[in-house]
Protein backbone atom coordinates (compact mmCIF):
# COMPACT_ATOMS: atom_id res chain seq x y z
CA UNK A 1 39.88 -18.93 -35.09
CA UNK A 2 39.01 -18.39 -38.53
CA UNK A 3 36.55 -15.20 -39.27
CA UNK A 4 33.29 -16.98 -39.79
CA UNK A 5 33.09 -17.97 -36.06
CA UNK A 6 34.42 -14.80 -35.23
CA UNK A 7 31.31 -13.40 -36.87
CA UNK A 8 29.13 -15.89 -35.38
CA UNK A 9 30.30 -15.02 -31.59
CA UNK A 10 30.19 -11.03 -33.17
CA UNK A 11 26.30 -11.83 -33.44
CA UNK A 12 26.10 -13.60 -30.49
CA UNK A 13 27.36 -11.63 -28.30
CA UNK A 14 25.48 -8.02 -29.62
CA UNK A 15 22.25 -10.12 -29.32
CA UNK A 16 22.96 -11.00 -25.74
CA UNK A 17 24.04 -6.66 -25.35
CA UNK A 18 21.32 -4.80 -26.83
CA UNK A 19 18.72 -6.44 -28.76
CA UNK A 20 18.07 -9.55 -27.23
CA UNK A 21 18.36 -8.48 -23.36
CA UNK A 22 14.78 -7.83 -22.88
CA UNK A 23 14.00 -11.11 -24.59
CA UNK A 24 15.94 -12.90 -22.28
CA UNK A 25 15.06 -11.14 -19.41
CA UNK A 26 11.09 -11.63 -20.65
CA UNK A 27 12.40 -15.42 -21.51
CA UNK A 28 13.07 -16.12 -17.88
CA UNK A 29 9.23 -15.46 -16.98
CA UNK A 30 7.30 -18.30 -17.07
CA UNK A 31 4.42 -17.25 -19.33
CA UNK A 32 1.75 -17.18 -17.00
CA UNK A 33 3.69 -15.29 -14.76
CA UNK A 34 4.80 -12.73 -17.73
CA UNK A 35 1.06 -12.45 -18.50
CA UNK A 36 -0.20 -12.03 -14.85
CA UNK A 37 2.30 -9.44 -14.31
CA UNK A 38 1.10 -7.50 -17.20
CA UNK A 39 -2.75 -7.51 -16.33
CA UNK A 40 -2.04 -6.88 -12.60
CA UNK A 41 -0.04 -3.72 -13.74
CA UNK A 42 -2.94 -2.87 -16.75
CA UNK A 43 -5.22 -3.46 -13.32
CA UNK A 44 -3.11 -0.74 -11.19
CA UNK A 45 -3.05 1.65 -14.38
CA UNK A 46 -6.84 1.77 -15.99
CA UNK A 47 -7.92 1.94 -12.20
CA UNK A 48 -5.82 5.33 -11.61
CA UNK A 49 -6.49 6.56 -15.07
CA UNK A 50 -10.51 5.72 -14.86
CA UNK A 51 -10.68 7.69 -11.56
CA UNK A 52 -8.58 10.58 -12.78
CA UNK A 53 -10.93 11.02 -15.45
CA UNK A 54 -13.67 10.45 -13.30
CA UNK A 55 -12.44 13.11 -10.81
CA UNK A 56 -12.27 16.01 -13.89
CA UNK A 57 -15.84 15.47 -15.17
CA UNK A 58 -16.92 15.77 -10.86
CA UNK A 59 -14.65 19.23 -11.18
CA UNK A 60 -16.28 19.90 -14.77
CA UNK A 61 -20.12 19.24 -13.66
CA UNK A 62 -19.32 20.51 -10.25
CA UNK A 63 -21.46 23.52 -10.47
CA UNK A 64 -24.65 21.29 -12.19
CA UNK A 65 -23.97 18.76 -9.22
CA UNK A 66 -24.33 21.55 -6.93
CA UNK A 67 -27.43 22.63 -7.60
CA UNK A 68 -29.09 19.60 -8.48
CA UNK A 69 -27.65 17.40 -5.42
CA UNK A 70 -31.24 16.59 -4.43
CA UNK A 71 -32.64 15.70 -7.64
CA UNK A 72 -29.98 13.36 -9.11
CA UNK A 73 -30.70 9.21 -9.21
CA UNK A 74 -27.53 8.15 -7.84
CA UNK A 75 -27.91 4.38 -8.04
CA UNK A 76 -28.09 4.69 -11.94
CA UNK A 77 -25.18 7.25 -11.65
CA UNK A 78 -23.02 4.78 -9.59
CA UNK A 79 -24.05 1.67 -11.80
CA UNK A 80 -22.98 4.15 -14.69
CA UNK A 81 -20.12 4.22 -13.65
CA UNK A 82 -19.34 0.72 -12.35
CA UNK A 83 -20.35 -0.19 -15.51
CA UNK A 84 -18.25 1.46 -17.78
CA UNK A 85 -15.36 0.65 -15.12
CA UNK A 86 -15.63 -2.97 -16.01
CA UNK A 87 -16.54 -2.86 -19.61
CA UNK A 88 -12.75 -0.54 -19.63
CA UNK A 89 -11.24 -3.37 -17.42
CA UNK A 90 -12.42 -6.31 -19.83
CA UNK A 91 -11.02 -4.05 -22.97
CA UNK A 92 -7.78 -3.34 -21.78
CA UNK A 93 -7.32 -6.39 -19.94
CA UNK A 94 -7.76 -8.86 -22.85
CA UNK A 95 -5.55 -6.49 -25.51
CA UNK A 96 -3.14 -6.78 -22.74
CA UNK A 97 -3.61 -10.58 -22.26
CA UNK A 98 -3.01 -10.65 -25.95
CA UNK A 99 -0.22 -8.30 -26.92
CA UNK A 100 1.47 -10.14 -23.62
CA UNK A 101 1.05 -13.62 -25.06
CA UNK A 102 2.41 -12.47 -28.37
CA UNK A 103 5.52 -11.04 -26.92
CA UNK A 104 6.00 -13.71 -24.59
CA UNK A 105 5.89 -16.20 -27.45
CA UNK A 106 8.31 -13.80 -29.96
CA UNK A 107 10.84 -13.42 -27.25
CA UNK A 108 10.95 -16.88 -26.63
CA UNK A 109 11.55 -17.80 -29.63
CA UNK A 110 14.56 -15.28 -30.05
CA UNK A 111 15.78 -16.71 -27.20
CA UNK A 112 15.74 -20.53 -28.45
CA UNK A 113 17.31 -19.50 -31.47
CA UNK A 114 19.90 -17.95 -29.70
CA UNK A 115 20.48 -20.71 -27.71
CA UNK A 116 20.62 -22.60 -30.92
CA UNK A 117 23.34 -20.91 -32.67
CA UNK A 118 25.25 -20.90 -28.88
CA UNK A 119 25.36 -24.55 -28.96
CA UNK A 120 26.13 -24.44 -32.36
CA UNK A 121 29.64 -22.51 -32.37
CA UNK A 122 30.14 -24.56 -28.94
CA UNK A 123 29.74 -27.71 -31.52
CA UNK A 124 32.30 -26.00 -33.79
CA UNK A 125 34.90 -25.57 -31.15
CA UNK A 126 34.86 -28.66 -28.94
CA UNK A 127 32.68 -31.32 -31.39
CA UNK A 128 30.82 -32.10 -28.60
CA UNK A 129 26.92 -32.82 -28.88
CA UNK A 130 26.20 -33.71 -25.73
CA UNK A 131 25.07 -29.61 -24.61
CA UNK A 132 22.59 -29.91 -27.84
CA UNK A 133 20.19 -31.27 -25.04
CA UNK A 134 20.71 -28.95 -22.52
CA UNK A 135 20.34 -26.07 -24.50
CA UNK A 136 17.25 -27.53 -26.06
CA UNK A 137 15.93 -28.43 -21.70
CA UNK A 138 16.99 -24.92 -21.26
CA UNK A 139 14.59 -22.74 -23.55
């Protein structure tokens, strides 16, 4: 083996370790899938968060709530709120859709280029170009 391969396979092989496992792990998504996943969990999260926050300001305005329980228009209240539940859904959900995407697309990427420079030592080695293809099918 001379030490240029041995560098190559070097690279290879700490790509596959420590930088490159979450891009092969995010690589094995089908996009849509990688993106769903990430707005169903951005769903879960801005849900819990929205009614934590909504439960301090109840605790903070409890006293006011009190003693105006009879007084306050709680159709506007509850639209209020509705409202500004989906307007922080739509936010989050389409930074999400589009920092997903953009990872999606980077990590594939990676990933074919790593599948690349595979085929390429395994071209070095045997002279064989018949794995070009499936390497190419596989990314």
């Amino acid at each position: 083996m001379d030490e240029q391969r041995i560098w190559k396979m070097c690279r290879l092989a700490l790509f596959e370790q420590e930088e490159g496992k979450k891009e092969l792990t995010i690589a094995s998504y089908y996009r849509r899938d990688y993106v769903g996943l990430g707005l169903l969990s951005n769903f879960v999260q801005v849900t819990v968060v929205y009614l934590l926050i909504l439960a301090a300001v109840v605790i903070m305005k409890l006293d006011y709530l009190m003693n105006n329980f009879d007084k306050l228009d709680y159709v506007t209240i509850a639209a209020a709120m509705i409202a500004g539940y989906l307007l922080l859904i739509g936010l989050y959900s389409v930074l999400v859709f589009t920092l997903r995407r953009l990872k999606y697309l980077r990590a594939r990427k990676k990933v074919r280029d790593y599948y690349i420079k595979l085929n390429e030592l395994y071209e070095e080695r045997t002279g064989d170009a018949l794995h070009r293809q499936q390497a190419s099918s596989e990314v």
